[in-house]
N, C-alpha and C. Protein backbone atom coordinates (compact mmCIF):
# COMPACT_ATOMS: atom_id res chain seq x y z
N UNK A 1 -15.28 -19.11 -7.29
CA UNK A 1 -14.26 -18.63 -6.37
C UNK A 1 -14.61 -17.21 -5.93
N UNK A 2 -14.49 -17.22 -5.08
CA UNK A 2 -14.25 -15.40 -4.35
C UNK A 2 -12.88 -14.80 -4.06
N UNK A 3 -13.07 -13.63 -4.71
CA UNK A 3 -12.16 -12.66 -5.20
C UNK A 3 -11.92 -11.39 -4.13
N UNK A 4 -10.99 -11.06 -3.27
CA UNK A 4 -11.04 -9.84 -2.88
C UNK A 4 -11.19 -8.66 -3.98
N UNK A 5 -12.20 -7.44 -3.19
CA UNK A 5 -13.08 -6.53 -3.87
C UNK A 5 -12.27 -5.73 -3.74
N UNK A 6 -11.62 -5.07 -2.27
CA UNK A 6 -11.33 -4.34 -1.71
C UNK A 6 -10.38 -4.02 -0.83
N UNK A 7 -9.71 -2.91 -0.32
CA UNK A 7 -8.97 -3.20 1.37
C UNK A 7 -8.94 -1.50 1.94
N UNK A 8 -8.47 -2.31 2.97
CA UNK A 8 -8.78 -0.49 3.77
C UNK A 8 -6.93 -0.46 4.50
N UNK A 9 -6.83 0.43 4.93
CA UNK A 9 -5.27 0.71 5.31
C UNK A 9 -5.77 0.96 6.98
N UNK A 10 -5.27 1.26 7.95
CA UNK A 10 -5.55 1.51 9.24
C UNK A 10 -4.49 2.58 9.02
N UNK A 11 -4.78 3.71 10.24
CA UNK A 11 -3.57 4.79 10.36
C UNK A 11 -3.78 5.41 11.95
N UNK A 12 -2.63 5.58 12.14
CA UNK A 12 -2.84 6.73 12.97
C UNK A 12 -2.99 7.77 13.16
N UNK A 13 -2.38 8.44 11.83
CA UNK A 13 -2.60 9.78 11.64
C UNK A 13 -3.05 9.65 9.88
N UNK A 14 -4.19 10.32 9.50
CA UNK A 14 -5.21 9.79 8.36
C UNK A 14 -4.22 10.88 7.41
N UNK A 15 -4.16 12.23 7.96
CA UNK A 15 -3.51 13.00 6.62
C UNK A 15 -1.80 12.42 6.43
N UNK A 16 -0.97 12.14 7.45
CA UNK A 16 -0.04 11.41 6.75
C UNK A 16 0.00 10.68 6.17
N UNK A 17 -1.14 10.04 6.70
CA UNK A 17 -0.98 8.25 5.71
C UNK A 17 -1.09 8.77 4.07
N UNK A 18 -2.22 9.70 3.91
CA UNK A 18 -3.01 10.39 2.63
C UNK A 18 -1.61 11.00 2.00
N UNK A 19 -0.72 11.80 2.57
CA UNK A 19 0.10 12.27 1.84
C UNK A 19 1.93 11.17 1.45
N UNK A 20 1.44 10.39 1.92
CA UNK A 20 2.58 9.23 1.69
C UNK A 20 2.13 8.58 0.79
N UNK A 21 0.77 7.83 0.53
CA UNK A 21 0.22 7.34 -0.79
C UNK A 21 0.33 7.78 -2.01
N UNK A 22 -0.49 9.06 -1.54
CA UNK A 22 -0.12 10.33 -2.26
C UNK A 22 1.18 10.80 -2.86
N UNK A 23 2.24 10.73 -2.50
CA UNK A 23 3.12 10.71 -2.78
C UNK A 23 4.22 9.49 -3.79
N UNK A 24 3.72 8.74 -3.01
CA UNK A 24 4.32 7.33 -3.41
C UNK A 24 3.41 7.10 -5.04
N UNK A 25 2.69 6.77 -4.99
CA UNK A 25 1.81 5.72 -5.85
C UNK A 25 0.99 7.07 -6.77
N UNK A 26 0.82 8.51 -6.16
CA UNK A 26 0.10 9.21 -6.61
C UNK A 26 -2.16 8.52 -6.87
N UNK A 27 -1.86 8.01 -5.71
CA UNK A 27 -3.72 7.70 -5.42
C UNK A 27 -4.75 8.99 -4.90
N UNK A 28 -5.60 8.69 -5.28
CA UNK A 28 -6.50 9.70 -4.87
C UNK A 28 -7.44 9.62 -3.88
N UNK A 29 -7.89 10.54 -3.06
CA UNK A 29 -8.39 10.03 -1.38
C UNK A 29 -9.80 11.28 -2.12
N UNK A 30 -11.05 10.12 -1.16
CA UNK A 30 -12.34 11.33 -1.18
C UNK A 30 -12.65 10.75 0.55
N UNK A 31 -12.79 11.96 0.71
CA UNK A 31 -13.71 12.12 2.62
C UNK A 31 -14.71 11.70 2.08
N UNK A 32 -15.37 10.35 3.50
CA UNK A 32 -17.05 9.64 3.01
C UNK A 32 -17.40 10.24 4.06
N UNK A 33 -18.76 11.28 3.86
CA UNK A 33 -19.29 11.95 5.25
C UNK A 33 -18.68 12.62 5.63
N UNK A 34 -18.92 12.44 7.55
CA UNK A 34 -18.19 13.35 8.33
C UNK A 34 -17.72 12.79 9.37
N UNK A 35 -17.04 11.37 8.96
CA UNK A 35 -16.39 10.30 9.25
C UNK A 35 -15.15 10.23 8.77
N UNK A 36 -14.12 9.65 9.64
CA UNK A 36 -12.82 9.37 9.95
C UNK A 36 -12.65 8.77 8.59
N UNK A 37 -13.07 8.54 7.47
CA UNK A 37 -13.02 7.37 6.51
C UNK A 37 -12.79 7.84 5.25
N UNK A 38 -11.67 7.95 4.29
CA UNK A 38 -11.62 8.10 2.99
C UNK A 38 -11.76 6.78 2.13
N UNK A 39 -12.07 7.22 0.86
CA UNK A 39 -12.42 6.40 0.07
C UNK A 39 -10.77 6.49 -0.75
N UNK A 40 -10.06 5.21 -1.25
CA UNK A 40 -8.72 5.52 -2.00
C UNK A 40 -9.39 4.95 -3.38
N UNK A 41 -8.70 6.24 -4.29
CA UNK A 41 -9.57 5.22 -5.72
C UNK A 41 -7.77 5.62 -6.32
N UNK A 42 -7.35 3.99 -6.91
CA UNK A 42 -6.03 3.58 -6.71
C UNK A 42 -5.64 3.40 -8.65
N UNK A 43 -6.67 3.53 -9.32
CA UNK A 43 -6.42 4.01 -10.61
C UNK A 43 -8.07 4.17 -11.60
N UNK A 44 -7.73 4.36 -12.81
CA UNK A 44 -8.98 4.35 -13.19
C UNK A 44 -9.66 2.76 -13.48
N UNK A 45 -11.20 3.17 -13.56
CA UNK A 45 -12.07 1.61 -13.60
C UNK A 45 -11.93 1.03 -14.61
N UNK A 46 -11.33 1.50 -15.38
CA UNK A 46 -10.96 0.18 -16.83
C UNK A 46 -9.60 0.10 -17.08
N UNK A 47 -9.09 0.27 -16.21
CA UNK A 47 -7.77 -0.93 -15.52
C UNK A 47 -8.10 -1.87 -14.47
N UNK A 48 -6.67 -3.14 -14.65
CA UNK A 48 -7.36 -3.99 -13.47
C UNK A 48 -6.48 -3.17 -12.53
N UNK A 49 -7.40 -3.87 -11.22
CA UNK A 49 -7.09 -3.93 -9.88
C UNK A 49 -7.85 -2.99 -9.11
N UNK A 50 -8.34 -2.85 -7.66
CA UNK A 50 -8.93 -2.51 -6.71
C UNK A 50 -9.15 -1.02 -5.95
N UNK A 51 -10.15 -0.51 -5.67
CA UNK A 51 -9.60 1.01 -4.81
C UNK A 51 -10.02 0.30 -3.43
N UNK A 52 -9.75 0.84 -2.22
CA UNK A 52 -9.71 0.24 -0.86
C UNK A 52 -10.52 2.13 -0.41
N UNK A 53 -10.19 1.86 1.10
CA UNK A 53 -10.50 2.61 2.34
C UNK A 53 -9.60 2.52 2.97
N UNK A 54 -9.15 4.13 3.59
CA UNK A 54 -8.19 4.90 4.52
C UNK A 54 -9.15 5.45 6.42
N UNK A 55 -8.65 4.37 7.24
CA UNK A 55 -9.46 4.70 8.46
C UNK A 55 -8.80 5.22 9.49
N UNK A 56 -9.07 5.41 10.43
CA UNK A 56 -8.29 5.96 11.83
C UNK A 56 -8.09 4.08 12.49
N UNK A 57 -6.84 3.89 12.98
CA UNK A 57 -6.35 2.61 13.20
C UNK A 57 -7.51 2.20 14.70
N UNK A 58 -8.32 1.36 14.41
CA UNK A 58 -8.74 1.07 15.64
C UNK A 58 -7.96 0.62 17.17
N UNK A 59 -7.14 -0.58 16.87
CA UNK A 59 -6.46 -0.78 17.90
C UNK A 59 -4.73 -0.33 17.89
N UNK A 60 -4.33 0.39 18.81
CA UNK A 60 -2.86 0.93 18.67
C UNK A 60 -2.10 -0.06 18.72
N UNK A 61 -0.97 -0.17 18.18
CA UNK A 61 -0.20 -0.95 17.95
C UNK A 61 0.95 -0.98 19.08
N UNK A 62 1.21 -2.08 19.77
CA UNK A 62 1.75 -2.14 21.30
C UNK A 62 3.34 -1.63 20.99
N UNK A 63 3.81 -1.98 19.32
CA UNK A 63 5.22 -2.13 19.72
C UNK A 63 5.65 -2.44 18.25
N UNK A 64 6.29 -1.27 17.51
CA UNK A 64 6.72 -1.21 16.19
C UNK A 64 7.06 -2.15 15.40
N UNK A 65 7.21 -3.10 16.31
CA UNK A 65 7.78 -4.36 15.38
C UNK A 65 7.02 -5.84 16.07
N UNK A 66 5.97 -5.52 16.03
CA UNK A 66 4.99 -6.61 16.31
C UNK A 66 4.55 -7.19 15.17
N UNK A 67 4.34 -8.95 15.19
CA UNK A 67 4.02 -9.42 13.68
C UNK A 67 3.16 -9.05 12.73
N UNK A 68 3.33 -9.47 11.22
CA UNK A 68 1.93 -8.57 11.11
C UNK A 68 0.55 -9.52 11.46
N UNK A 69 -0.48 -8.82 11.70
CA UNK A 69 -2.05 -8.87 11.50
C UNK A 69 -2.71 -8.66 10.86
N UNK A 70 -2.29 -9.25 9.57
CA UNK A 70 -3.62 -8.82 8.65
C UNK A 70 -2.86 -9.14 6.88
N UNK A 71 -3.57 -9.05 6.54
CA UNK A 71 -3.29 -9.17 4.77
C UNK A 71 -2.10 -8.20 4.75
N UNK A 72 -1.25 -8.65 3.29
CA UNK A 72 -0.52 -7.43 3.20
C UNK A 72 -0.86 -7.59 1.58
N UNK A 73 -1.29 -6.73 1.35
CA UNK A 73 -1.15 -6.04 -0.33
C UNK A 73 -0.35 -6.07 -1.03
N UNK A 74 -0.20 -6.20 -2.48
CA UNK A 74 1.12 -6.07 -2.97
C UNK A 74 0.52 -5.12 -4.33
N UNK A 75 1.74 -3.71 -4.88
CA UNK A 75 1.13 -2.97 -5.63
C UNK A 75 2.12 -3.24 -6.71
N UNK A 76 1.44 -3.56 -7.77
CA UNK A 76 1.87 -3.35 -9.39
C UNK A 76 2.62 -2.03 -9.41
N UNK A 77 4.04 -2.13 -9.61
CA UNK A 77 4.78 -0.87 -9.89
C UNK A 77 5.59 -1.29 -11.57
N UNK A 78 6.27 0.48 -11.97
CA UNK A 78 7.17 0.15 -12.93
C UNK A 78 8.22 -0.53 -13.01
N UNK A 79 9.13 -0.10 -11.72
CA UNK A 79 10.32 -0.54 -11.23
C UNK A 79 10.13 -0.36 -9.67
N UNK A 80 10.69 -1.37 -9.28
CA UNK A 80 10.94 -1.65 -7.74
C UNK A 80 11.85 -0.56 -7.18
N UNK A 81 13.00 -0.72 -7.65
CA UNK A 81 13.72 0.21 -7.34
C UNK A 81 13.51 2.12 -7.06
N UNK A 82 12.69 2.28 -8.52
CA UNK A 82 12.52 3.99 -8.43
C UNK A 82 11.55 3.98 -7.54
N UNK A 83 10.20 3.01 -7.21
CA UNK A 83 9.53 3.36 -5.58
C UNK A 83 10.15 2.91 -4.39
N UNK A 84 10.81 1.91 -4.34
CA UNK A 84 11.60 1.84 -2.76
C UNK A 84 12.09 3.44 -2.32
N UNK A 85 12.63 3.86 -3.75
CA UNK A 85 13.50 5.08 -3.19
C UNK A 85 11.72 6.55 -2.76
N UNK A 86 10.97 6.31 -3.64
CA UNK A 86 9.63 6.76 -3.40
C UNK A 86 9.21 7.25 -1.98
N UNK A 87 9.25 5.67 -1.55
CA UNK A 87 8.89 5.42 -0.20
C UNK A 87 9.47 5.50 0.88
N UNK A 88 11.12 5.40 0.61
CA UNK A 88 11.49 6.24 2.09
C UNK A 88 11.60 7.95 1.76
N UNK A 89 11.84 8.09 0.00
CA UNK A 89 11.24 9.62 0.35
C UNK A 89 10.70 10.49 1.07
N UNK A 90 9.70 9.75 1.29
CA UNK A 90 8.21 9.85 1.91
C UNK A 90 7.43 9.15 3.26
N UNK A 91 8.88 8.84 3.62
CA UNK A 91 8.71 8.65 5.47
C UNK A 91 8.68 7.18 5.60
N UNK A 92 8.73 5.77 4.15
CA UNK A 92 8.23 4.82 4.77
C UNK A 92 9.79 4.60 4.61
N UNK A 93 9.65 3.15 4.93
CA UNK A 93 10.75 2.29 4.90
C UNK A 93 11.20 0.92 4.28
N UNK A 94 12.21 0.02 4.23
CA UNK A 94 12.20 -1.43 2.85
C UNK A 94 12.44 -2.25 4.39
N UNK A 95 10.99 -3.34 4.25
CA UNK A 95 11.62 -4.05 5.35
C UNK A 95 12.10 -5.33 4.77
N UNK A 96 11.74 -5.59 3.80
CA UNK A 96 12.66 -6.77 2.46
C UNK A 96 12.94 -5.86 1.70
N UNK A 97 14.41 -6.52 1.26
CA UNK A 97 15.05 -5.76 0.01
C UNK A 97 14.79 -6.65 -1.33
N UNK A 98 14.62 -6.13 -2.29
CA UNK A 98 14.11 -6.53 -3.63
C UNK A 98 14.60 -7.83 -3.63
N UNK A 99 13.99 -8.74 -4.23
CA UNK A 99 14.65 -9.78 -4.54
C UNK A 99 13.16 -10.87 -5.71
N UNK A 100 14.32 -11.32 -6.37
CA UNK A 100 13.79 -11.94 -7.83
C UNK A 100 13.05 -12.85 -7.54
N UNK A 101 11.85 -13.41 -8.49
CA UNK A 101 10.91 -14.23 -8.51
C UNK A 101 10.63 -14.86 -9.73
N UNK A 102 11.62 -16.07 -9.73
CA UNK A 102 11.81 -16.68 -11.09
C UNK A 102 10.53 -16.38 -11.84
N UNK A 103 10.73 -15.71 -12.73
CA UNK A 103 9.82 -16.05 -14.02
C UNK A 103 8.68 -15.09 -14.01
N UNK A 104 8.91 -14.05 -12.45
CA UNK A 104 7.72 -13.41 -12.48
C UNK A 104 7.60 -11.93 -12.48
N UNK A 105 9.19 -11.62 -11.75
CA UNK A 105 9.61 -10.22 -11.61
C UNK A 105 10.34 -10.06 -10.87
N UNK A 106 10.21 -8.62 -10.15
CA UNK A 106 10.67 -8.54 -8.59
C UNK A 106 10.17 -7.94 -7.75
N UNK A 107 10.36 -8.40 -6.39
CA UNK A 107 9.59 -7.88 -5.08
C UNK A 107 10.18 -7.21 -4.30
N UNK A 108 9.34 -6.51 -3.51
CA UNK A 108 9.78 -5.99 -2.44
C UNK A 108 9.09 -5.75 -1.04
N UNK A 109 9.10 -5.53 0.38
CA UNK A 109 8.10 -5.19 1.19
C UNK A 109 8.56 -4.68 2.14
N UNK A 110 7.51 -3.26 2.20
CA UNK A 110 7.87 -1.95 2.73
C UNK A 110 6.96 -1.90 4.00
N UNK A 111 7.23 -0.82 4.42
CA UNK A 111 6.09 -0.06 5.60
C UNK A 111 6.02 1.34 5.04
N UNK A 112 4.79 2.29 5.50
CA UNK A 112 4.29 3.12 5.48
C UNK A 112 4.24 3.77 6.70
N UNK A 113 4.46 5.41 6.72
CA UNK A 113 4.50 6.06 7.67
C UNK A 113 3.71 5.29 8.78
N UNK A 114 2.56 4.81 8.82
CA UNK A 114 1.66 4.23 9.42
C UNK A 114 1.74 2.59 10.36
N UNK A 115 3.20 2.32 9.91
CA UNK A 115 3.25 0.54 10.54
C UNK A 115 2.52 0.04 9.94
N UNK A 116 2.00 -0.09 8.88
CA UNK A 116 1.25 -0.96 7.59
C UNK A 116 2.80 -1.87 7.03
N UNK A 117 2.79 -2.97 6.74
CA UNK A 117 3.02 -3.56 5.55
C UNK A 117 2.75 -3.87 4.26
N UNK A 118 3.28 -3.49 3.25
CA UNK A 118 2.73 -3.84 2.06
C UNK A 118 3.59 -4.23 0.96
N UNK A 119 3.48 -4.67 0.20
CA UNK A 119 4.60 -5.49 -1.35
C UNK A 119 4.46 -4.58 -2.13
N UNK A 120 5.39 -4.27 -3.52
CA UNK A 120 5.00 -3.91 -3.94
C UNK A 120 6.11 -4.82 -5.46
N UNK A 121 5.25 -5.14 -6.29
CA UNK A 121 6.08 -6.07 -6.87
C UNK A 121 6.41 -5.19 -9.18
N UNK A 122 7.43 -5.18 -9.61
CA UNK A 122 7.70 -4.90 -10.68
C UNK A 122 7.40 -5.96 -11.55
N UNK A 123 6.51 -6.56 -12.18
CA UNK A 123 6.19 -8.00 -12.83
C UNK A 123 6.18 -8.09 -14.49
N UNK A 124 7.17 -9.05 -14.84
CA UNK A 124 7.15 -9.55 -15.91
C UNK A 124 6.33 -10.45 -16.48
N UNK A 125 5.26 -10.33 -16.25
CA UNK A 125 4.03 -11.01 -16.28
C UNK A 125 3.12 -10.02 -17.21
N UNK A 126 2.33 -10.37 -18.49
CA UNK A 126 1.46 -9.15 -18.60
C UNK A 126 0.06 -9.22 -18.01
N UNK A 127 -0.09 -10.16 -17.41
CA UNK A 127 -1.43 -10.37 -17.12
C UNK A 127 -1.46 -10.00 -15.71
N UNK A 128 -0.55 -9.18 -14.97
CA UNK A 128 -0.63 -8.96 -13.25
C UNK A 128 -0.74 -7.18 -13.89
């Protein structure tokens, strides 16, 4: 089977996006080159799960509430609740409100300063 490795975020504006992550999730951004492109390293390498890439959004987005296009991520949190409140802290917004997943936890799915979608789920699972 093949496994996603990786993901990249699109933005329009690269240092907001950086300081909303940043904020939210507390991730760490490195400039690659002297290119539009950070590297996100999203915890340390002997934990599971993935670091991605932070880019300048190639195509603008016609209209704030256009479907999405593309994968949406979902991030391993403590509690759903203390990051929802995180994330509109910090400019994003809850476009689902939490809601239970027999047997697995709970979810939620937000946006980012940026018109990104993403999950971010509290799991009673130990193996997520």
């Amino acid at each position: 089977m093949s496994r996603v490795i990786y993901f990249e975020i699109q933005a329009d504006d690269i240092n907001r996006a950086i300081q909303f992550y940043k904020n939210v999730f507390g991730w760490e951004f490195k400039q690659f080159d002297n290119v539009e492109y950070c590297l996100i390293i999203t915890g340390p390498d002997d934990q599971r799960g993935i670091n991605g890439g932070l880019m300048r959004r190639i195509v603008p987005i016609s209209n704030r509430h256009d479907p999405i296009k593309g994968y949406i991520c979902t991030i391993n949190v403590s509690s759903v609740d203390d990051y929802c409140k995180r994330i509109i802290d910090s400019g994003g917004t809850i476009e689902m409100d939490k809601m239970s997943i027999p047997g697995a936890g709970w979810i939620a799915y937000c946006k980012d300063t940026e018109n990104n979608i993403f999950g971010i789920i509290e799991s009673n699972i130990e193996s997520v």
